[in-house]
N, C-alpha and C. Protein backbone atom coordinates (compact mmCIF):
# COMPACT_ATOMS: atom_id res chain seq x y z
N UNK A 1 3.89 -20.15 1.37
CA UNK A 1 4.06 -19.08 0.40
C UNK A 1 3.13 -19.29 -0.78
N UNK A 2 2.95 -18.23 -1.74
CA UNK A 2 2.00 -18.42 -2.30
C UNK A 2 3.07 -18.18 -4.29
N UNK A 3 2.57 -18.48 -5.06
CA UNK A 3 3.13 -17.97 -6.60
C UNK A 3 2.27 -16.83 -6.97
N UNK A 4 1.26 -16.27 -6.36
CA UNK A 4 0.57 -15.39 -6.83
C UNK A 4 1.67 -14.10 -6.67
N UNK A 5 1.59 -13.21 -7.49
CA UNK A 5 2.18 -11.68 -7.78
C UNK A 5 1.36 -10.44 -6.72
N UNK A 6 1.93 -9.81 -5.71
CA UNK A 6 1.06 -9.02 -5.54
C UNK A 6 0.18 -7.96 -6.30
N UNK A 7 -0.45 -7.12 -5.78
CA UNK A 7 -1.12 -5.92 -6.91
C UNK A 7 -0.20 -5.31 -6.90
N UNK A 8 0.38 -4.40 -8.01
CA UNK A 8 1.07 -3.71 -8.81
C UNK A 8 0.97 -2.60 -9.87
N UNK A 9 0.99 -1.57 -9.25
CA UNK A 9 1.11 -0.38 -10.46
C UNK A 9 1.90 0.42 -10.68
N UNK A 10 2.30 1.08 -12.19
CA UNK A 10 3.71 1.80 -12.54
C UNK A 10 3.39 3.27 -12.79
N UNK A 11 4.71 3.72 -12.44
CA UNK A 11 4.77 5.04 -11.76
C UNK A 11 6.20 5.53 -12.87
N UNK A 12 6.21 6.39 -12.89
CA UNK A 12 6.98 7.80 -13.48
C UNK A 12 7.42 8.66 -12.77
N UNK A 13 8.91 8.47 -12.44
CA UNK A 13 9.54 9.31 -11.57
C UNK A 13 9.57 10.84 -12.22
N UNK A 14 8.94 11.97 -11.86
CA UNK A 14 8.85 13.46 -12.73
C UNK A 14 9.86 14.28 -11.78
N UNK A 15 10.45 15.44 -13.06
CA UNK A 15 11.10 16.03 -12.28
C UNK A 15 10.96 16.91 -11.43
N UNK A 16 9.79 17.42 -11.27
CA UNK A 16 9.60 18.52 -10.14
C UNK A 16 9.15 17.00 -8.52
N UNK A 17 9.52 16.09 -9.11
CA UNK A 17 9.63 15.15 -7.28
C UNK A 17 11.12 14.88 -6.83
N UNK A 18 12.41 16.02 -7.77
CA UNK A 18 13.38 15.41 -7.33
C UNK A 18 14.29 16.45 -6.07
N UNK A 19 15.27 16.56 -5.20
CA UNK A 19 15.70 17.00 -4.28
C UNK A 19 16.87 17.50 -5.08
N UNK A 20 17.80 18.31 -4.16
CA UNK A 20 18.51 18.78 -4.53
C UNK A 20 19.82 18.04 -4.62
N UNK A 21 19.78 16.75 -4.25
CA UNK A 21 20.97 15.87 -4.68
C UNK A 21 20.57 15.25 -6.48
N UNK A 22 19.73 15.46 -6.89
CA UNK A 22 19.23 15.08 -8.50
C UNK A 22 18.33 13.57 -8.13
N UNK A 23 17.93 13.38 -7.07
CA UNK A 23 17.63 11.82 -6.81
C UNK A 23 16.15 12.09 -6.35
N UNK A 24 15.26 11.48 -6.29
CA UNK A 24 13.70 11.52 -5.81
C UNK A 24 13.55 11.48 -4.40
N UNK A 25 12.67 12.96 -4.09
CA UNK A 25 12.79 13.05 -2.86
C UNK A 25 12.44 12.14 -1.80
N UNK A 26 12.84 12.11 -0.83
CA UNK A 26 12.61 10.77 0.14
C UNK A 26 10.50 10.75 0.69
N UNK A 27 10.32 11.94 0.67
CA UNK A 27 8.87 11.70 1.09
C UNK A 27 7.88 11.65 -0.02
N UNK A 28 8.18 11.76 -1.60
CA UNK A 28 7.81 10.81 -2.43
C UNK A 28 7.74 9.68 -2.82
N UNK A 29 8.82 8.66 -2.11
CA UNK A 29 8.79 6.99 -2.19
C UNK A 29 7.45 6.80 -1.28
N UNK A 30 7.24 7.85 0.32
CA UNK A 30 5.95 7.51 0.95
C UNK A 30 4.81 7.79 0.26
N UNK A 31 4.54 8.83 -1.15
CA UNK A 31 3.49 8.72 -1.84
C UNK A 31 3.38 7.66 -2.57
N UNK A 32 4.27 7.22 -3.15
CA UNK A 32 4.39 6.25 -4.42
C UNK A 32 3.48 5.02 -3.88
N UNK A 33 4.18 4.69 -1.91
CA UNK A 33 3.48 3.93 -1.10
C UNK A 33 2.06 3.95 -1.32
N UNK A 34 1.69 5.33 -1.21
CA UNK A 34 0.44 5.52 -0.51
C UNK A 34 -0.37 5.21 -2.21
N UNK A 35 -0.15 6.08 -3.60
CA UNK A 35 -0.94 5.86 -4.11
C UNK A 35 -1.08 4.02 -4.35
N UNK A 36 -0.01 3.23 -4.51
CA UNK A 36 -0.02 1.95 -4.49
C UNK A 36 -1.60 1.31 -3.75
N UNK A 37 -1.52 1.82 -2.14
CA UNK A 37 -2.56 1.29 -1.13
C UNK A 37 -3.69 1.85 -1.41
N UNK A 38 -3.90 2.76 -2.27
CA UNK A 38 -4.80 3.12 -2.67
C UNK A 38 -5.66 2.38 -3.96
N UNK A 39 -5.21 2.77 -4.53
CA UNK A 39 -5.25 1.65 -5.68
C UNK A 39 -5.89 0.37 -5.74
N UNK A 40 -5.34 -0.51 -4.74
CA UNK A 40 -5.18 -1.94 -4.39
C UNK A 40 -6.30 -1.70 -3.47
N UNK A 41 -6.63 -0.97 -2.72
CA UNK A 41 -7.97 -0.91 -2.11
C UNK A 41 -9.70 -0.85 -3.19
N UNK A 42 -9.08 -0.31 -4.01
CA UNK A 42 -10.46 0.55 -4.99
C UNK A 42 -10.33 -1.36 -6.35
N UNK A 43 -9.00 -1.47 -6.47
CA UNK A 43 -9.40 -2.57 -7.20
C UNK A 43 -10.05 -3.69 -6.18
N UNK A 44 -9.94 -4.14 -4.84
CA UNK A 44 -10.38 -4.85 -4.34
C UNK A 44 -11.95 -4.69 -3.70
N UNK A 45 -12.14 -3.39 -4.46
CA UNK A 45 -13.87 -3.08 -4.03
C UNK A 45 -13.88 -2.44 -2.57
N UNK A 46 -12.84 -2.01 -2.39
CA UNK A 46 -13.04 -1.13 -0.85
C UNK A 46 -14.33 0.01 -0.95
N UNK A 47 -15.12 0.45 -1.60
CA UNK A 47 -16.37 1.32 -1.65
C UNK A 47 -17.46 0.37 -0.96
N UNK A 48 -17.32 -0.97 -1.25
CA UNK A 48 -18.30 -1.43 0.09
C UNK A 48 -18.17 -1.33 1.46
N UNK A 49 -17.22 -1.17 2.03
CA UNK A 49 -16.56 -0.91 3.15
C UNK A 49 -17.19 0.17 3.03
N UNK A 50 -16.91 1.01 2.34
CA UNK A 50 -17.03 2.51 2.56
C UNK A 50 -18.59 2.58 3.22
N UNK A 51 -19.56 1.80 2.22
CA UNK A 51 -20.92 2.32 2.80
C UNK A 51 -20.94 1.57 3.77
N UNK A 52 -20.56 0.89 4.52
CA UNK A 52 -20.67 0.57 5.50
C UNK A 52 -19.85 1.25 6.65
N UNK A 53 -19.69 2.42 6.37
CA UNK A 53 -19.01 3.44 7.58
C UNK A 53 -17.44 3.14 7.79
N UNK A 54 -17.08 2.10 7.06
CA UNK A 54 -15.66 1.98 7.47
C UNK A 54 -14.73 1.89 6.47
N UNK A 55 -13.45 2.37 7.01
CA UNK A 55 -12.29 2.66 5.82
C UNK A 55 -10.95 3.03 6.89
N UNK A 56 -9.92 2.47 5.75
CA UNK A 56 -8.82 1.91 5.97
C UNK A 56 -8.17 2.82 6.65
N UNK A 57 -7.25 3.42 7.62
CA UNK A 57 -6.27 4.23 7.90
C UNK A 57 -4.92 3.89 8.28
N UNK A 58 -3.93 4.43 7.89
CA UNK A 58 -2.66 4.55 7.85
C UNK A 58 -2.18 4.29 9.36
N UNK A 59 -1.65 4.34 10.50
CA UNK A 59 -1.43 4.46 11.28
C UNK A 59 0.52 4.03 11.72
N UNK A 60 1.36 3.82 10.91
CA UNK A 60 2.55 3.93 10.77
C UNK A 60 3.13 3.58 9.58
N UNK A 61 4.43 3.98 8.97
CA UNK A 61 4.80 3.51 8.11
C UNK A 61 6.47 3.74 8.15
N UNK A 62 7.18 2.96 7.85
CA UNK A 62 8.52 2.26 7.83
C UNK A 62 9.40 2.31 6.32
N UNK A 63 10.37 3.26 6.01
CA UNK A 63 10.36 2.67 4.66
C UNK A 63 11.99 2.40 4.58
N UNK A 64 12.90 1.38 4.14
CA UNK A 64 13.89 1.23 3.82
C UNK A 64 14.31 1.59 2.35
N UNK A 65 15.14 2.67 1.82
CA UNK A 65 15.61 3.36 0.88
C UNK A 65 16.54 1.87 0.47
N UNK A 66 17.03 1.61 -0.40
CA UNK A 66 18.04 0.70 -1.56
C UNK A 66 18.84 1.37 -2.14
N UNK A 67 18.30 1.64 -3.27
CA UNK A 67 18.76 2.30 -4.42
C UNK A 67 18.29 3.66 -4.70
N UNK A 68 18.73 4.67 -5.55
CA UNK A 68 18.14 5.92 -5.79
C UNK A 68 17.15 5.93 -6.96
N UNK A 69 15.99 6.74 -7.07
CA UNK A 69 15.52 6.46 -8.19
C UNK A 69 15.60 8.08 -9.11
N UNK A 70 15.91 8.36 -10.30
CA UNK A 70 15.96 9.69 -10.94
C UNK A 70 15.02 9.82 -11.90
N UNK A 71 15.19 11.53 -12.12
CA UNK A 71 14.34 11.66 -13.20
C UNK A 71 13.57 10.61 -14.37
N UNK A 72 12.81 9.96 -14.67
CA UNK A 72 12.46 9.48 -15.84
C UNK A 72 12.32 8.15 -15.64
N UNK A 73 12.97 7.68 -14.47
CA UNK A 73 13.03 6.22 -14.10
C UNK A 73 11.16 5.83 -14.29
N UNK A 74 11.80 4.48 -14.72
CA UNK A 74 9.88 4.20 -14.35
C UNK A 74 9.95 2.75 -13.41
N UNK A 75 9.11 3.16 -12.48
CA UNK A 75 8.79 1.81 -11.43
C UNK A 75 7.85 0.88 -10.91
N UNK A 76 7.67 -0.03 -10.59
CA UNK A 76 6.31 -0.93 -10.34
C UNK A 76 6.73 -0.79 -8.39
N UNK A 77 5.04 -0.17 -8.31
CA UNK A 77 4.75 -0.26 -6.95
C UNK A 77 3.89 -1.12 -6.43
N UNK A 78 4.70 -2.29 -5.48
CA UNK A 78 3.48 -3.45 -5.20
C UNK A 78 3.08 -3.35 -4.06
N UNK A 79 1.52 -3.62 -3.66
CA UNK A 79 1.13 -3.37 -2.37
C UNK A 79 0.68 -5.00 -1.62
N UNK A 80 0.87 -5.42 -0.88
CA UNK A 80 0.10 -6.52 -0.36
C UNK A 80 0.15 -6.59 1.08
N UNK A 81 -1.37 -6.94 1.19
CA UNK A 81 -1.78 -7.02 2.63
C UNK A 81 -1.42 -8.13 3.66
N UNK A 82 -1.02 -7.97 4.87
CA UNK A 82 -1.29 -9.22 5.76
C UNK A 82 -1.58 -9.19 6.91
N UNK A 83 -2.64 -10.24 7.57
CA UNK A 83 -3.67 -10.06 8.54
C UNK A 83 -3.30 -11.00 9.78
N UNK A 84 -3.70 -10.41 11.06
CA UNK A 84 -3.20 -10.96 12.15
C UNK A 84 -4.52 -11.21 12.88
N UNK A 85 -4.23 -11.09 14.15
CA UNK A 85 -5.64 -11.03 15.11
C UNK A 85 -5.11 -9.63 15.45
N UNK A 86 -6.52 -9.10 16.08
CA UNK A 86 -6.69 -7.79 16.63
C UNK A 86 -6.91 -6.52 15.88
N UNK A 87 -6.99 -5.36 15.65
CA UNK A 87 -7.13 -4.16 15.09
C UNK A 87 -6.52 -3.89 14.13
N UNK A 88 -4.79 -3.84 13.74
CA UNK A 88 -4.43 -3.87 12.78
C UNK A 88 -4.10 -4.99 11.71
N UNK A 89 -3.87 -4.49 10.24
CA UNK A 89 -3.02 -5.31 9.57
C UNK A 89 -1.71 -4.82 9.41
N UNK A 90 -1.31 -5.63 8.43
CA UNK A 90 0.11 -4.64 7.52
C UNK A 90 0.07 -4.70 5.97
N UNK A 91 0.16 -4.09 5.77
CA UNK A 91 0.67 -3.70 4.04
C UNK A 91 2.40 -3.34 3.19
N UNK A 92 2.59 -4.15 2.79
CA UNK A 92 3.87 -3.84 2.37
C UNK A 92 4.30 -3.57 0.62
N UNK A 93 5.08 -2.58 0.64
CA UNK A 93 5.21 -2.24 -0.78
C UNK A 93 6.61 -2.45 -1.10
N UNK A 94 7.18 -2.57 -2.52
CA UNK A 94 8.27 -2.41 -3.24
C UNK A 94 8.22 -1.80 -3.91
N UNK A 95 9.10 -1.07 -4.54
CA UNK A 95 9.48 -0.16 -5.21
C UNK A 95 10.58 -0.54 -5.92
N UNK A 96 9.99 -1.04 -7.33
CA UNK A 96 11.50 -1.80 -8.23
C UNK A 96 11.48 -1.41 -9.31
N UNK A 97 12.49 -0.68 -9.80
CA UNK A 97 13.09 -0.19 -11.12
C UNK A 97 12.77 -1.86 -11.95
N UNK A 98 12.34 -1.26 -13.43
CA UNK A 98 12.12 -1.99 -14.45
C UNK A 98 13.13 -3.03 -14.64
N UNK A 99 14.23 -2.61 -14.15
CA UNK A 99 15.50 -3.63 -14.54
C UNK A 99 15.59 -4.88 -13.62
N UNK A 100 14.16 -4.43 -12.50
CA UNK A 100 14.23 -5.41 -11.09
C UNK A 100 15.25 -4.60 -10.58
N UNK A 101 15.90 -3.55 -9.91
CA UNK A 101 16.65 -3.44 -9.24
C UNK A 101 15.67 -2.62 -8.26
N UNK A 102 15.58 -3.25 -6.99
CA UNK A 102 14.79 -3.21 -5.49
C UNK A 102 15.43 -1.32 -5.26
N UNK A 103 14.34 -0.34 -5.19
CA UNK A 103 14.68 0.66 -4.72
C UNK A 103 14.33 1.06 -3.15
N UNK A 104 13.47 0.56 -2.90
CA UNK A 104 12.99 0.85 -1.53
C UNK A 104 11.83 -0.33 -1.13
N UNK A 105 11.50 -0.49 -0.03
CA UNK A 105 10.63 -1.12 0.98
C UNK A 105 9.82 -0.26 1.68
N UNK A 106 8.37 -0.76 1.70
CA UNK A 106 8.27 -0.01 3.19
C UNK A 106 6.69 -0.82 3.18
N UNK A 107 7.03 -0.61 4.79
CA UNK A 107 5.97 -1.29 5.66
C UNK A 107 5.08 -0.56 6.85
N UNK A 108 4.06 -0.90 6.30
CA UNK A 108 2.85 0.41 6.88
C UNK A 108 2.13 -1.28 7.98
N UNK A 109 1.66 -0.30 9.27
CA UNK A 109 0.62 -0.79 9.83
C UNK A 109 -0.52 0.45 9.46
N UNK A 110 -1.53 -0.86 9.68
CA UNK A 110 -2.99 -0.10 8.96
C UNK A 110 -4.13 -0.41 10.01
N UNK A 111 -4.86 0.21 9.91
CA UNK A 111 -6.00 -0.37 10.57
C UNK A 111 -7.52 -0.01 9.89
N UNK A 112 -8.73 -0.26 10.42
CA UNK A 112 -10.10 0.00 9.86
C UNK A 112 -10.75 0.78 11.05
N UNK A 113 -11.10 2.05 10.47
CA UNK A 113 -12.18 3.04 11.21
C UNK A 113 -13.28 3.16 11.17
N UNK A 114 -14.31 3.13 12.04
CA UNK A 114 -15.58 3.08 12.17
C UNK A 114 -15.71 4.68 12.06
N UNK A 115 -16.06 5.22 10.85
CA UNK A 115 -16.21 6.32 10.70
C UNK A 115 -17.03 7.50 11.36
N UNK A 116 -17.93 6.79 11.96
CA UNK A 116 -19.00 7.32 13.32
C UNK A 116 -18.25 7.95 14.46
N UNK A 117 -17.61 6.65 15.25
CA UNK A 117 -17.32 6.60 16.16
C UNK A 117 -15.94 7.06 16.12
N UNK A 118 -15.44 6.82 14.86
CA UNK A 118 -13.63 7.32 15.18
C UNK A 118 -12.95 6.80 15.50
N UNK A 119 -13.09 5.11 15.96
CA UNK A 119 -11.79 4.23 16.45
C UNK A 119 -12.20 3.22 15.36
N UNK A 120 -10.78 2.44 15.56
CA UNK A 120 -10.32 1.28 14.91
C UNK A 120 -11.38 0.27 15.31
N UNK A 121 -11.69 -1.02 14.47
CA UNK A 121 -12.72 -2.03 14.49
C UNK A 121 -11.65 -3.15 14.96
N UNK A 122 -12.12 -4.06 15.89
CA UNK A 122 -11.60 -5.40 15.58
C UNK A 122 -11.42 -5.98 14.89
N UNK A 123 -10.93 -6.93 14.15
CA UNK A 123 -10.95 -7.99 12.78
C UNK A 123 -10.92 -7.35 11.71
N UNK A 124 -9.98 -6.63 11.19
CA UNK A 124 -10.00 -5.95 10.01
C UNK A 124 -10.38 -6.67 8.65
N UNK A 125 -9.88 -8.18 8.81
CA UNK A 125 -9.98 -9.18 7.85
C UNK A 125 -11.59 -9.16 7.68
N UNK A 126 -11.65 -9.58 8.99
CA UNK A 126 -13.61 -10.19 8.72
C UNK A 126 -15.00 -9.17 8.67
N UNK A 127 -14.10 -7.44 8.76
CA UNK A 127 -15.07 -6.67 8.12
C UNK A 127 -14.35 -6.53 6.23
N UNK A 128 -13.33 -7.07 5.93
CA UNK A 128 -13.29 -7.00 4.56
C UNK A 128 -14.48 -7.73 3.87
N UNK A 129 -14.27 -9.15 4.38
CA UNK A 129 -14.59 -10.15 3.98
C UNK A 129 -16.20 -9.85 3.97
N UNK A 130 -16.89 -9.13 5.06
CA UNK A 130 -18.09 -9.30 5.63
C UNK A 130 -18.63 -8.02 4.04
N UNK A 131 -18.21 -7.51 3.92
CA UNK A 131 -18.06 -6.19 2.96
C UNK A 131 -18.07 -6.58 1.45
N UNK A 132 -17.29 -7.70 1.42
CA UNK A 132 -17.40 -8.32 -0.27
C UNK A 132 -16.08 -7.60 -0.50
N UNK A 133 -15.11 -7.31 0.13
CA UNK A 133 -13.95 -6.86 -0.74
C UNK A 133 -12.76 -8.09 -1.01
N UNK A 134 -12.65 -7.84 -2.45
CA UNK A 134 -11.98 -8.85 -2.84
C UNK A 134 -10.39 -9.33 -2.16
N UNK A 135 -10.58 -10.34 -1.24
CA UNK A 135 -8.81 -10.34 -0.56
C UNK A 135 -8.29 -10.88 -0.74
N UNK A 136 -8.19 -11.59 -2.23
CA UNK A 136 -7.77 -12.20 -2.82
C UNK A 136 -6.41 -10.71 -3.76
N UNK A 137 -7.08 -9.78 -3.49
CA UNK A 137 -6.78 -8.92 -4.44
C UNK A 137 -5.65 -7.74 -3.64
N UNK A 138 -5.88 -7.97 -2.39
CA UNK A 138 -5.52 -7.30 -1.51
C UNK A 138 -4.33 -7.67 -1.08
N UNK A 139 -4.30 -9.33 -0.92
CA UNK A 139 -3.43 -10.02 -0.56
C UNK A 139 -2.79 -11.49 -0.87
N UNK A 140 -1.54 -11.66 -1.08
CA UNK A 140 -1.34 -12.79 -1.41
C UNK A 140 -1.51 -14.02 -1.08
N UNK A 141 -1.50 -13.64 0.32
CA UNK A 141 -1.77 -14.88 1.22
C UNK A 141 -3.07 -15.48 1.46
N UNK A 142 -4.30 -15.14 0.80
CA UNK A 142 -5.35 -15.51 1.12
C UNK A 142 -5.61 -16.29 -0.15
């Protein structure tokens, strides 16, 4: 395990994202996800990737609900990467009210597209790495 913090950015629950129970709609925790992975890509220099034809895609995502989050709440969304052998990685986020109280989870498999060709690359890690993107920044474990 590592003491490092993953990447982390805070968010503002608004009211036109809430449902008709007064609580934040459920396919806004998957944006909150997504701008998180976004983010954490652009701070880790993912635009070199880019000119090099390749960039990240989504390819499932998993999210476990906790707690509810409402109007006005404000939350830290953390993203961090982790790398296996073969085509994909994973990325996992939290979603935790200021007070630390855990609102949701969720866990995306990801992969890297050869933007030419349209499929996934082997070694997602070692075209980061090959790219200069910081994965230190990406992920804790490195």
């Amino acid at each position: 395990m590592t003491d490092r913090e993953p990447f982390s950015i805070r968010i503002k629950v608004r009211q036109y994202e809430l449902d008709s129970l007064g609580h934040l709609n459920h396919a806004v925790y998957h944006s909150y996800g997504e701008v998180a992975r976004l983010e954490v890509f652009a701070a880790a220099g993912d635009e070199r990737l880019r000119e090099s034809g390749l960039a990240a895609v989504l390819l499932e995502s998993h999210i476990v609900y906790r707690r509810e989050l409402r109007s006005g709440d404000e939350v830290d969304v953390t993203c961090d990467a982790s790398f296996g052998e073969g085509k994909v990685f994973w990325m996992t986020s939290r979603i935790v009210k200021l007070d630390g109280t855990l609102s949701a989870e969720i866990t995306c498999t990801v992969g890297l597209m050869d933007l030419e060709r349209r499929k996934l690359v082997a070694d997602p890690r070692g075209h980061f790495e090959r790219a200069g993107v910081d994965l230190k920044v990406l992920s804790t474990q490195e």
